[in-house]
C-alpha atoms as a PDB file:
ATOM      1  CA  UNK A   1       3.590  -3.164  26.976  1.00  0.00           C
ATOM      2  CA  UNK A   2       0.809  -2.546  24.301  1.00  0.00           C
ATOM      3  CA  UNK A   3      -2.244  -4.143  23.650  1.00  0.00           C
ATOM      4  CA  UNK A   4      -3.365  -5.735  20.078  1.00  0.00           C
ATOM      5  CA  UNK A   5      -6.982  -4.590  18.974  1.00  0.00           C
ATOM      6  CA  UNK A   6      -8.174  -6.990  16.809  1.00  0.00           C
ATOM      7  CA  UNK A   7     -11.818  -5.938  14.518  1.00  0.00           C
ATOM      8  CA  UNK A   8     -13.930  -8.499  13.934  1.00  0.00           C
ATOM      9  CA  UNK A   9     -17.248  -8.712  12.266  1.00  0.00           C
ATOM     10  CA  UNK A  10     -19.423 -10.115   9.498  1.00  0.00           C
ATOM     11  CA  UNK A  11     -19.077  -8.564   5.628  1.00  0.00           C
ATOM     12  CA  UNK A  12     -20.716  -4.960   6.168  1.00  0.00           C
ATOM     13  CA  UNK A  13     -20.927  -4.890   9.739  1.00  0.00           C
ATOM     14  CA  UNK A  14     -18.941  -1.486   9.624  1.00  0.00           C
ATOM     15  CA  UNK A  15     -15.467  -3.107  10.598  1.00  0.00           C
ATOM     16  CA  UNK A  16     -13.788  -0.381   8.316  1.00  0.00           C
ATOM     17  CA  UNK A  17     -15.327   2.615   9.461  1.00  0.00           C
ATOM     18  CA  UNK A  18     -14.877   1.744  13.465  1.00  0.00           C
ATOM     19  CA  UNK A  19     -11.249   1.284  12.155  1.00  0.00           C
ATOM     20  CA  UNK A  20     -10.291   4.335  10.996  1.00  0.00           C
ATOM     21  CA  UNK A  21     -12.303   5.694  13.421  1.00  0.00           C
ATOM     22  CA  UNK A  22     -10.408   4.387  16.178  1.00  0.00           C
ATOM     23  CA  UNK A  23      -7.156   5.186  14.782  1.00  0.00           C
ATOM     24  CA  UNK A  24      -7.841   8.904  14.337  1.00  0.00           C
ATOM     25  CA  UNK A  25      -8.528   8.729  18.221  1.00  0.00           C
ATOM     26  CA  UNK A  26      -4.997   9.615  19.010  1.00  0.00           C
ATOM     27  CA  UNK A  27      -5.448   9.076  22.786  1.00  0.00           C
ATOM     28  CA  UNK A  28      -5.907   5.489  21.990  1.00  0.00           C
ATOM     29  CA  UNK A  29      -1.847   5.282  20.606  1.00  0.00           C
ATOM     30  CA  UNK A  30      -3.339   2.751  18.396  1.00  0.00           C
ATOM     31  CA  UNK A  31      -0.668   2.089  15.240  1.00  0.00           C
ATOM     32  CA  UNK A  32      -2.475   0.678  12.084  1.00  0.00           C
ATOM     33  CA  UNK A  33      -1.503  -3.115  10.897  1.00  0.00           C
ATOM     34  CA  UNK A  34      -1.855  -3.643   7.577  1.00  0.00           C
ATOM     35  CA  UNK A  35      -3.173  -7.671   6.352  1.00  0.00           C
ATOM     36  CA  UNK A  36      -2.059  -9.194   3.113  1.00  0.00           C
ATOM     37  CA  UNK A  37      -4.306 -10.686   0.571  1.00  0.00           C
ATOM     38  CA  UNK A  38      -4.105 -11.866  -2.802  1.00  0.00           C
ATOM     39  CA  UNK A  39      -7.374 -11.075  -3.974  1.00  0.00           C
ATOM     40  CA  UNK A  40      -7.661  -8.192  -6.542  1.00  0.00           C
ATOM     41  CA  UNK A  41      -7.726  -4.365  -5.721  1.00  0.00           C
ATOM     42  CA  UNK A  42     -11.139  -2.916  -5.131  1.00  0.00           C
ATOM     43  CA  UNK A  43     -12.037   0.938  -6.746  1.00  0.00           C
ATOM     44  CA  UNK A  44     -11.213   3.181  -3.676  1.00  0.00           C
ATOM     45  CA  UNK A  45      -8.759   0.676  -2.551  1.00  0.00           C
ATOM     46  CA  UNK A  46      -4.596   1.742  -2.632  1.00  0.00           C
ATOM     47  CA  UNK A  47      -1.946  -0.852  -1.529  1.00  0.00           C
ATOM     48  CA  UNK A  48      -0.570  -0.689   2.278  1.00  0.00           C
ATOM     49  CA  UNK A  49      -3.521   1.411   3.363  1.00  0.00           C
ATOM     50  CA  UNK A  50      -7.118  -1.423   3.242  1.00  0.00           C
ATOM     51  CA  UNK A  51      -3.943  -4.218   2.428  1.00  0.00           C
ATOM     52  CA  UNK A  52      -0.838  -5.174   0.927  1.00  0.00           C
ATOM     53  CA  UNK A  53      -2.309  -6.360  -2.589  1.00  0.00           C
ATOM     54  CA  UNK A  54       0.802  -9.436  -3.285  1.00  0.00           C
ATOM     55  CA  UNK A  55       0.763 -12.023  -5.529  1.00  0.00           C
ATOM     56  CA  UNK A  56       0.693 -15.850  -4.994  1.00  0.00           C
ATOM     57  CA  UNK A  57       4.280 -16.397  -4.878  1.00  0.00           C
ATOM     58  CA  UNK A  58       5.006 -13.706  -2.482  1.00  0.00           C
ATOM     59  CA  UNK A  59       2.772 -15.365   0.114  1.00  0.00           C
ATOM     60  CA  UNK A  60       4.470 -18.564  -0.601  1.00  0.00           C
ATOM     61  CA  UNK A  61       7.724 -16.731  -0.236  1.00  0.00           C
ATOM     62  CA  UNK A  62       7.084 -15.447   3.260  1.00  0.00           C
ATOM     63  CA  UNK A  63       5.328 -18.310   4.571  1.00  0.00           C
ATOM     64  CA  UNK A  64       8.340 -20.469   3.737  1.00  0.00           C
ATOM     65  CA  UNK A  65      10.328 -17.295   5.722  1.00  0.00           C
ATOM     66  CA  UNK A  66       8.045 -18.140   9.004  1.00  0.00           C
ATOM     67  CA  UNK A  67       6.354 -14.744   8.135  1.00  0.00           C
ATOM     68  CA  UNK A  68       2.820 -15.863   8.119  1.00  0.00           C
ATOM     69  CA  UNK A  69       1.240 -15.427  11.323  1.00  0.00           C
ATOM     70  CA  UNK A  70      -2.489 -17.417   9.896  1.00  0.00           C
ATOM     71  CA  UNK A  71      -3.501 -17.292   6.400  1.00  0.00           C
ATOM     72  CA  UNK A  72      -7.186 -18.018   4.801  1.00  0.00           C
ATOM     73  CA  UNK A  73      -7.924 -18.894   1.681  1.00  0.00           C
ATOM     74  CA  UNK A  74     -10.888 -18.406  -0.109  1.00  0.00           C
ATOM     75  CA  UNK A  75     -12.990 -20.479  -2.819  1.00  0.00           C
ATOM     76  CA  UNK A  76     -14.968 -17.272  -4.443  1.00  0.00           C
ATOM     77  CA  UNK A  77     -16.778 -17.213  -7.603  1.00  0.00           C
ATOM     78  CA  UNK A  78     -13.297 -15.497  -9.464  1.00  0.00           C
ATOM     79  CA  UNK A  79     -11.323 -18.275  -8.064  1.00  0.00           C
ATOM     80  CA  UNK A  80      -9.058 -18.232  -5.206  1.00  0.00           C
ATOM     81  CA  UNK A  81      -8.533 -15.628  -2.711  1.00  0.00           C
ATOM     82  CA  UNK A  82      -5.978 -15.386   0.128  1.00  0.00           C
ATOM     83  CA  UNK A  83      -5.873 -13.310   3.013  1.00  0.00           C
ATOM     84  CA  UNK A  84      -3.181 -13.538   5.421  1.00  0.00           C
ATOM     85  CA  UNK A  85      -1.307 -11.350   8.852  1.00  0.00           C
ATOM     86  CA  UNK A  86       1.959 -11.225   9.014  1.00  0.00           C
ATOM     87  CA  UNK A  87       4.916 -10.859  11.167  1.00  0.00           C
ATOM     88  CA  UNK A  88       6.879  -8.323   9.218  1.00  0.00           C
ATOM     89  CA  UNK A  89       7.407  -5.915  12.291  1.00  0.00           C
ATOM     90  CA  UNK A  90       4.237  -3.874  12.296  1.00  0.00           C
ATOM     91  CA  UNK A  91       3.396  -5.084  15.274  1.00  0.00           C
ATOM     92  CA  UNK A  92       5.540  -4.402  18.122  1.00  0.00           C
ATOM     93  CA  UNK A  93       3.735  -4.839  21.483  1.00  0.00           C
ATOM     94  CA  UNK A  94       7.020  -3.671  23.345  1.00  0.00           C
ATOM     95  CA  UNK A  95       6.803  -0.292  21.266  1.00  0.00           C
ATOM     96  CA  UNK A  96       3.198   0.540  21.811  1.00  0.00           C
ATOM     97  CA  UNK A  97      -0.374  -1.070  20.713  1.00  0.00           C
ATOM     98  CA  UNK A  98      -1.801  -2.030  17.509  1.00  0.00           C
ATOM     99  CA  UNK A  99      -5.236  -2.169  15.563  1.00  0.00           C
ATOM    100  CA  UNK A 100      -5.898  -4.465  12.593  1.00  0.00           C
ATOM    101  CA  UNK A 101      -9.274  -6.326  11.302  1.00  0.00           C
ATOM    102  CA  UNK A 102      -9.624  -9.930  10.480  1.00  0.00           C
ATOM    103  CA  UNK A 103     -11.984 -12.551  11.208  1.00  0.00           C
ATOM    104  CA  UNK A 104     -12.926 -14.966  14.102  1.00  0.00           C
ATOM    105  CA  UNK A 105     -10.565 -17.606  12.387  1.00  0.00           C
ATOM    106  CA  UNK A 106      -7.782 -15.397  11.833  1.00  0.00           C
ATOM    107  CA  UNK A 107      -8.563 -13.639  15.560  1.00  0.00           C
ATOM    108  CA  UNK A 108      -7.968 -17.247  17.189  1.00  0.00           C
ATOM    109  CA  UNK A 109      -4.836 -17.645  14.990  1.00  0.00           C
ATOM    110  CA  UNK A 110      -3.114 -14.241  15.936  1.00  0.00           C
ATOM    111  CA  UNK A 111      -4.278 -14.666  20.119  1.00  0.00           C
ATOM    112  CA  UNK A 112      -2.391 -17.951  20.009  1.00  0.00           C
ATOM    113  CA  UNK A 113       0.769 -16.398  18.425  1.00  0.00           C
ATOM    114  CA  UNK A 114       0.447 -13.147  20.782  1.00  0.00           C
ATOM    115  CA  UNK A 115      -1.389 -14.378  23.873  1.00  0.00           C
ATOM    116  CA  UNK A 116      -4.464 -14.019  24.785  1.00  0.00           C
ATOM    117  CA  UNK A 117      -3.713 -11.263  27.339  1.00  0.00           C
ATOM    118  CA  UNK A 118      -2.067  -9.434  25.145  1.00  0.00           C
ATOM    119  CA  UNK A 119      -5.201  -8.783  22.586  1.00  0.00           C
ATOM    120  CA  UNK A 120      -8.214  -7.095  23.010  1.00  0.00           C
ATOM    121  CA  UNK A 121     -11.293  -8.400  21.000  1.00  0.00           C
ATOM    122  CA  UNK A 122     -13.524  -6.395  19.277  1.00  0.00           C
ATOM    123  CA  UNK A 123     -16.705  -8.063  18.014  1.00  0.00           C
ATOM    124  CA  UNK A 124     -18.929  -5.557  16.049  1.00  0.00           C
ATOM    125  CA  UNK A 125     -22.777  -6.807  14.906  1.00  0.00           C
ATOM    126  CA  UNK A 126     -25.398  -4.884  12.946  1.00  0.00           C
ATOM    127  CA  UNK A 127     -28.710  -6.393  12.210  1.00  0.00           C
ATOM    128  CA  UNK A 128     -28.631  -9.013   9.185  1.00  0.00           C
ATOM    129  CA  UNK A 129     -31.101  -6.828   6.829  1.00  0.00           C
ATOM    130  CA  UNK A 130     -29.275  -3.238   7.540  1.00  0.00           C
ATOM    131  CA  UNK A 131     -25.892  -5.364   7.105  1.00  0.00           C
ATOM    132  CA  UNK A 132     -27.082  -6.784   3.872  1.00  0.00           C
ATOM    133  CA  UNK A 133     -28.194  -3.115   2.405  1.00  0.00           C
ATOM    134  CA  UNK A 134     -25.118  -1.674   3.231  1.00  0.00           C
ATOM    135  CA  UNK A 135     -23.258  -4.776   1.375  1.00  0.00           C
ATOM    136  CA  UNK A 136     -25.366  -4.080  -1.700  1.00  0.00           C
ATOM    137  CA  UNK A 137     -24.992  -0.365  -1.448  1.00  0.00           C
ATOM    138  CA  UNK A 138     -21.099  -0.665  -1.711  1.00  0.00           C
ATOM    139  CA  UNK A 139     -21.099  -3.358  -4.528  1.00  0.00           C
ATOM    140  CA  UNK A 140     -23.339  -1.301  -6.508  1.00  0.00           C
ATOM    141  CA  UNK A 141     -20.632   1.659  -5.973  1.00  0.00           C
ATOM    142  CA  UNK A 142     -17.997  -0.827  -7.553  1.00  0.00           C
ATOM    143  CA  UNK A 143     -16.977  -0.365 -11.775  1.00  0.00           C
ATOM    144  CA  UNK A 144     -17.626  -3.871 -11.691  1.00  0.00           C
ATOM    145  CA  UNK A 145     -20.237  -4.916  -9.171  1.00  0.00           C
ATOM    146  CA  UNK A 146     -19.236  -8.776  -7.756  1.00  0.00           C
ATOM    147  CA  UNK A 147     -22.965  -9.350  -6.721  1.00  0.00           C
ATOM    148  CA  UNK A 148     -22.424 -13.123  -6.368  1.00  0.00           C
ATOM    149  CA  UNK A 149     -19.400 -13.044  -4.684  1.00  0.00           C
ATOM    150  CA  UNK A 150     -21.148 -10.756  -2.160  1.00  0.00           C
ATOM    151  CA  UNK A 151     -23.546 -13.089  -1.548  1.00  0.00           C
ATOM    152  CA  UNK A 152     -21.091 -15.387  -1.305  1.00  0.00           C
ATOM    153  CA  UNK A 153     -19.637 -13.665   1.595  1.00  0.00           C
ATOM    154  CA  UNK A 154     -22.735 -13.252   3.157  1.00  0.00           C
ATOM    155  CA  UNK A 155     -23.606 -16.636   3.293  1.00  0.00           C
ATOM    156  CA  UNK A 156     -20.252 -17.545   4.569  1.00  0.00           C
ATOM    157  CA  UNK A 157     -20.206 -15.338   7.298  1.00  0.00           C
ATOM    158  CA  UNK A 158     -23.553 -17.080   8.760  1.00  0.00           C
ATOM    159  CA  UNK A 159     -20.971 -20.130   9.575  1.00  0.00           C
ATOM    160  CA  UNK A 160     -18.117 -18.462  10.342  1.00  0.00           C
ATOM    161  CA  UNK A 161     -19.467 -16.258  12.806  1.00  0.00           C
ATOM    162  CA  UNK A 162     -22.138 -18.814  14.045  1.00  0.00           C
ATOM    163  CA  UNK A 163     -22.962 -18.178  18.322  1.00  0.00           C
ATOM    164  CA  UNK A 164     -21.072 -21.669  18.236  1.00  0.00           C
ATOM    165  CA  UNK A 165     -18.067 -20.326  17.526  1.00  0.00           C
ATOM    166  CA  UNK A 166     -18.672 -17.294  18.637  1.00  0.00           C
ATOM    167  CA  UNK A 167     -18.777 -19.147  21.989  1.00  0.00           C
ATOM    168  CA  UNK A 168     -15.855 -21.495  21.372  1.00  0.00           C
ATOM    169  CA  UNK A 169     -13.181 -18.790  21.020  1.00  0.00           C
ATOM    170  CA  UNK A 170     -14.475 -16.336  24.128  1.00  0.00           C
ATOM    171  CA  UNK A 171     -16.179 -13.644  22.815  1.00  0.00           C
ATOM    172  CA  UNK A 172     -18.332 -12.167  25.277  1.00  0.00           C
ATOM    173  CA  UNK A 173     -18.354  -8.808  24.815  1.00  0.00           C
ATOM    174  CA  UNK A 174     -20.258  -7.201  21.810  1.00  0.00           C
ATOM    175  CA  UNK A 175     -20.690  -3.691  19.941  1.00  0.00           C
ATOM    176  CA  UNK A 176     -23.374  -2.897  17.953  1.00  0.00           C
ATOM    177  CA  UNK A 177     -22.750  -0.501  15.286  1.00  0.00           C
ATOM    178  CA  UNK A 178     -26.484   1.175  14.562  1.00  0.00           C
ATOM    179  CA  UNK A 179     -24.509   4.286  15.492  1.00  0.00           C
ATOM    180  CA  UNK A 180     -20.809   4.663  14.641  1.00  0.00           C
ATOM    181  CA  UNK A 181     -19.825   7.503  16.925  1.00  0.00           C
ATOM    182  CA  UNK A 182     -21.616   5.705  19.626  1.00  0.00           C
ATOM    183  CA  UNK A 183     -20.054   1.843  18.845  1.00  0.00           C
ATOM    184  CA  UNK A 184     -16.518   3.814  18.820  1.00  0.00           C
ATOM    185  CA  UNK A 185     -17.190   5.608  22.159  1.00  0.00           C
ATOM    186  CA  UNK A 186     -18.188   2.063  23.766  1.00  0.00           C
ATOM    187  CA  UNK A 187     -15.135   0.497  22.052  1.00  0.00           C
ATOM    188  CA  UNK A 188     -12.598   3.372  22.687  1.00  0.00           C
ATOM    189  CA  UNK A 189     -13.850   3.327  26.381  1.00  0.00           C
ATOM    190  CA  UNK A 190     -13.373  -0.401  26.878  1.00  0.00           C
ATOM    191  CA  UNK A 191      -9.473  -0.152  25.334  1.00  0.00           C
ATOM    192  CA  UNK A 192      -9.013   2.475  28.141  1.00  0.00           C
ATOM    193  CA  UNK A 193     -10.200  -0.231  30.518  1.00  0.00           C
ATOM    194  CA  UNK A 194      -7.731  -2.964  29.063  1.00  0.00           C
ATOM    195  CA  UNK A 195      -4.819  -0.297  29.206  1.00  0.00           C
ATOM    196  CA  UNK A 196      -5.563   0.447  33.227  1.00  0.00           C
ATOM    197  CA  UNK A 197      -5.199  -3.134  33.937  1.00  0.00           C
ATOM    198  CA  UNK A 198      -1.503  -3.465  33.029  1.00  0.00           C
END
């Protein structure tokens, strides 16, 4: 039986990077999940790799199929974005284990549909002014910077991540990503650890 690896993290806290990282670690077995969202398609960004790029009515089409493991919608500055996991057979704990990103919301959501011993949480921090840089420093990469939407996200994440909730949903264990290779090692390591105790 495999394990569910679920990335979580504030806006620019590296959750991308430790991703692919970890999936290129073919030890791990880890298979990639792709989320859904209906926000539009960053520059760099290609459909089914970052996320399945749909359309309103296709997330109102699967969530009236029972597809829609949790969905979150978002009230940004270019009106609404959703972003959504579903069950459309990516992940297959019987066939192997599994790595996707979301957030603490949408971690809660999936550990209730999968079971709690069945995922392994992954909560990467990076210090709020080196977090905010690296924000600003991908924005500014963008054809069309969204700086107010960034700090948008930035804000939000203050609540949505608060040591509250933090605390609420079980997160104990933490990875600081100063140093990618490092944060990987730590992570990679402790998925070993959940693996041996099957």
């Amino acid at each position: 039986m495999g394990r569910l690896v679920f990335i979580m993290g504030k806006s620019a806290s590296g959750k991308d990077s430790i991703f692919r990282e970890l999936l290129s670690r073919r030890e791990l077995g880890l298979s990639r999940v792709v989320p859904y969202t209906t926000r539009p398609v960053r520059d760099g960004e290609e459909n089914g790799r970052e996320y399945f790029f749909v359309d309103e009515d296709t997330f109102r089409q699967m969530r009236f199929r029972g597809q829609v493991i949790e969905s979150r919608t978002y009230q940004t500055v270019y009106g609404p974005w959703r972003y959504f996991t579903a069950d459309d057979g990516q992940i297959n704990l019987e066939r192997g284990s599994s790595i996707l990103i979301g957030t603490l919301e949408s971690y809660l959501s999936v550990r209730d549909y999968f079971g709690a011993d069945n995922i392994v949480p992954v909560y990467v921090e990076v210090e709020d002014g080196l977090r905010l840089q690296r924000a600003l420093d991908r924005e500014r990469r963008q054809n069309v910077p969204r700086y107010s939407e960034l700090c948008r996200r930035y804000l939000a994440d203050e609540k949505d991540f608060s040591e509250e909730k933090l605390k609420e949903a079980g997160i104990v264990r933490r990875y600081d990503n100063k140093d990618l290779r490092q944060c990987c090692d730590t992570i990679a390591g402790d998925i070993r650890i959940e693996e041996r105790r099957e």
